[in-house]
C-alpha atoms as a PDB file:
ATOM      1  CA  UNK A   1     -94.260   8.368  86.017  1.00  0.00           C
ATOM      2  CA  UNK A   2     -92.982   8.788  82.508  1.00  0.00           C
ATOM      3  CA  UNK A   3     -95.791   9.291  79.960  1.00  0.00           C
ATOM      4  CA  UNK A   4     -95.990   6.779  77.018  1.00  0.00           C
ATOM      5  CA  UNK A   5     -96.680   6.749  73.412  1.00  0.00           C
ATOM      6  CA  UNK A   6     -96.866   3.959  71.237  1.00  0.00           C
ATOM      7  CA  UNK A   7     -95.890   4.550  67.228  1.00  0.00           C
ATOM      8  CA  UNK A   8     -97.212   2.404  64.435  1.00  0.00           C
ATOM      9  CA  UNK A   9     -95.893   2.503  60.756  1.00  0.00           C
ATOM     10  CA  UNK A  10     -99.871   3.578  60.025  1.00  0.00           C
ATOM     11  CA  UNK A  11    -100.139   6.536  62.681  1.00  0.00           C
ATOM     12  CA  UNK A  12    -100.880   9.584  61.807  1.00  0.00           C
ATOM     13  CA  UNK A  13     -97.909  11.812  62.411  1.00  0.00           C
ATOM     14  CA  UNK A  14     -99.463  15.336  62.798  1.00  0.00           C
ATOM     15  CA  UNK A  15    -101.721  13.616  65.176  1.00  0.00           C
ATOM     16  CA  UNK A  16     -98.319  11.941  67.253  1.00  0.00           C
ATOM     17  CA  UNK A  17     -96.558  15.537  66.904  1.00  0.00           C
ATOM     18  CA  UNK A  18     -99.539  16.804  68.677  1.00  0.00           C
ATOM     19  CA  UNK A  19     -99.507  14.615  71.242  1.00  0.00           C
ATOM     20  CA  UNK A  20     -95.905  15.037  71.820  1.00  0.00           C
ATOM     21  CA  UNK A  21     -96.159  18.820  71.887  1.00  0.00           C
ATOM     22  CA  UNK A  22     -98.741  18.657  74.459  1.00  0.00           C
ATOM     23  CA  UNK A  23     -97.550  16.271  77.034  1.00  0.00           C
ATOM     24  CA  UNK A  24     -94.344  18.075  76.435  1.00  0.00           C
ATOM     25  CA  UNK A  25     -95.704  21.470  77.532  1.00  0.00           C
ATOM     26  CA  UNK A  26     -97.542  19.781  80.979  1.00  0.00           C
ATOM     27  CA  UNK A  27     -93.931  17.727  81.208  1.00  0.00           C
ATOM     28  CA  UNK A  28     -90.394  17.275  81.367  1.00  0.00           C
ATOM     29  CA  UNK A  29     -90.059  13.732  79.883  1.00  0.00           C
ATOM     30  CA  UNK A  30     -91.808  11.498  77.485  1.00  0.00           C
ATOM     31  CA  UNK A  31     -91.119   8.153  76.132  1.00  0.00           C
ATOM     32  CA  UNK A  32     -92.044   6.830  72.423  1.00  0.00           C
ATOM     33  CA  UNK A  33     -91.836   3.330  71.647  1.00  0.00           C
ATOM     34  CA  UNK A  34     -91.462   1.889  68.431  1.00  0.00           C
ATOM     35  CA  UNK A  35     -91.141  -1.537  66.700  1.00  0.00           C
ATOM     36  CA  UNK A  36     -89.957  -1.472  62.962  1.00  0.00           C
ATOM     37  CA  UNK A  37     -88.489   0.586  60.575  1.00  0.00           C
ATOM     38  CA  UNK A  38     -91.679   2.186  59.607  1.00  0.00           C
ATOM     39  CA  UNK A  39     -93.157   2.849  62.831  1.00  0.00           C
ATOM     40  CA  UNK A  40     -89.662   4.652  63.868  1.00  0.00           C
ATOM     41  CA  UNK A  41     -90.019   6.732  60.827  1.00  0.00           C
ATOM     42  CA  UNK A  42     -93.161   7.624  61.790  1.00  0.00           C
ATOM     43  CA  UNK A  43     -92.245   8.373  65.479  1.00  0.00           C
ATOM     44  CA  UNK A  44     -89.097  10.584  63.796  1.00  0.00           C
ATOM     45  CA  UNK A  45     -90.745  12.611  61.410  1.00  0.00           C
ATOM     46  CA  UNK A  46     -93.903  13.592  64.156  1.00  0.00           C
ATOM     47  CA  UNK A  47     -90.858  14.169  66.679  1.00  0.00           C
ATOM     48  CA  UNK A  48     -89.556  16.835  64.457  1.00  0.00           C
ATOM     49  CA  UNK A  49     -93.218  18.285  63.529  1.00  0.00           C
ATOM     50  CA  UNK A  50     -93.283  18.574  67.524  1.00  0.00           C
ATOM     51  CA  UNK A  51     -90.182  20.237  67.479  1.00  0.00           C
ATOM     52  CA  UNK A  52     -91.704  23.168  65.375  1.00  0.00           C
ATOM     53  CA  UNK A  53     -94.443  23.248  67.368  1.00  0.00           C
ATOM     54  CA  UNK A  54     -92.524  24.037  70.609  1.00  0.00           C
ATOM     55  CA  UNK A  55     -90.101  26.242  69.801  1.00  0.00           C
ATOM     56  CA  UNK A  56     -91.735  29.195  69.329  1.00  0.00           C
ATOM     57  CA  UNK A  57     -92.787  28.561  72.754  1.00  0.00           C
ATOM     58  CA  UNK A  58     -89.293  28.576  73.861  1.00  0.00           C
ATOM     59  CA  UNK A  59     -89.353  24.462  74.537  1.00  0.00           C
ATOM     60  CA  UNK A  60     -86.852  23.193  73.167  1.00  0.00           C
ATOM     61  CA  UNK A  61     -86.127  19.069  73.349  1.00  0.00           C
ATOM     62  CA  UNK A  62     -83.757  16.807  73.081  1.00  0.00           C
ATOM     63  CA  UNK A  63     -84.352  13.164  71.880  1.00  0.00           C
ATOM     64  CA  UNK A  64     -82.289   9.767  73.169  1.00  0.00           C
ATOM     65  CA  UNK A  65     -82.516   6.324  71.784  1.00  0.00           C
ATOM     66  CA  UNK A  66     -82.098   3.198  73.086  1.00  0.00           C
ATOM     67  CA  UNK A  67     -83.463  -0.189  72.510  1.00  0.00           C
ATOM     68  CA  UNK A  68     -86.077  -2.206  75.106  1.00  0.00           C
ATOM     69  CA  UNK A  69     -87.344  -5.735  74.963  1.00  0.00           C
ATOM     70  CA  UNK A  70     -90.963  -5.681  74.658  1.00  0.00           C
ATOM     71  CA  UNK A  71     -93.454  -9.006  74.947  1.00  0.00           C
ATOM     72  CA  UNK A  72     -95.903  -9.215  71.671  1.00  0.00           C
ATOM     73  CA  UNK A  73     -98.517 -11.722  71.312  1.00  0.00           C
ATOM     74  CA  UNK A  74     -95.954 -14.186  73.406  1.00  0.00           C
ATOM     75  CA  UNK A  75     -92.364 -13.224  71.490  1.00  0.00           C
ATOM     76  CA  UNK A  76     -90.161 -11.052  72.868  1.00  0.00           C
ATOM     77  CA  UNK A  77     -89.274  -8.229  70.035  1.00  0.00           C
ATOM     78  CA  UNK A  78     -86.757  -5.290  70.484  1.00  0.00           C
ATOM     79  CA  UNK A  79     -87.866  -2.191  70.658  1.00  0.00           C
ATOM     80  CA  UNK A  80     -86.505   1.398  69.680  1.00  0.00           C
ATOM     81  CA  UNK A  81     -87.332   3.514  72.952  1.00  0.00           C
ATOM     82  CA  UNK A  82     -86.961   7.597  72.616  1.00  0.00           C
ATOM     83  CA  UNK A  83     -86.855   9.457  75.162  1.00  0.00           C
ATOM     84  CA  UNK A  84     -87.928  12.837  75.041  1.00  0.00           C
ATOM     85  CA  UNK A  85     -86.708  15.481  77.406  1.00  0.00           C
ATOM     86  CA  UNK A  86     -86.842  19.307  77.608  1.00  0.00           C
ATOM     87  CA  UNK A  87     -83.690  21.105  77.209  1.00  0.00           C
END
């Protein structure tokens, strides 16, 4: 099963890069899920933190996005889904 992570506008992104970087060692995909313009600029900006964090380790990624419907508190919102693979 594909390991999830949920970003808000107000999460910390050092702490989101680090959880990227280490699922991403242990695994070959990830998926982040965001709703909003902030929360995907927080999701991008700890996606390219990770990015620095795994390449010296020789992991490189590769990042896809796509949209999802998601339920929230009974209305259905859409979603920006990226996935995160290793190269």
């Amino acid at each position: 099963m594909i390991q999830q992570i949920k970003v808000a506008s107000s999460s910390n992104v050092s702490s989101v890069a680090g959880a990227i970087s280490n699922i991403m060692r242990e695994q070959t995909h990830l998926e982040v899920s965001t709703v909003g313009a902030g929360s995907l600029n927080q999701a991008v900006k700890a996606l390219a933190i990770a990015r620095g964090f795994l390449t010296p380790s020789g992991i490189e990624i590769c990042i896809t996005p796509s949209f999802k419907e998601i339920l929230i508190e009974g209305k259905t919102k859409t979603a920006i889904k990226l996935k995160v693979e290793k190269k």
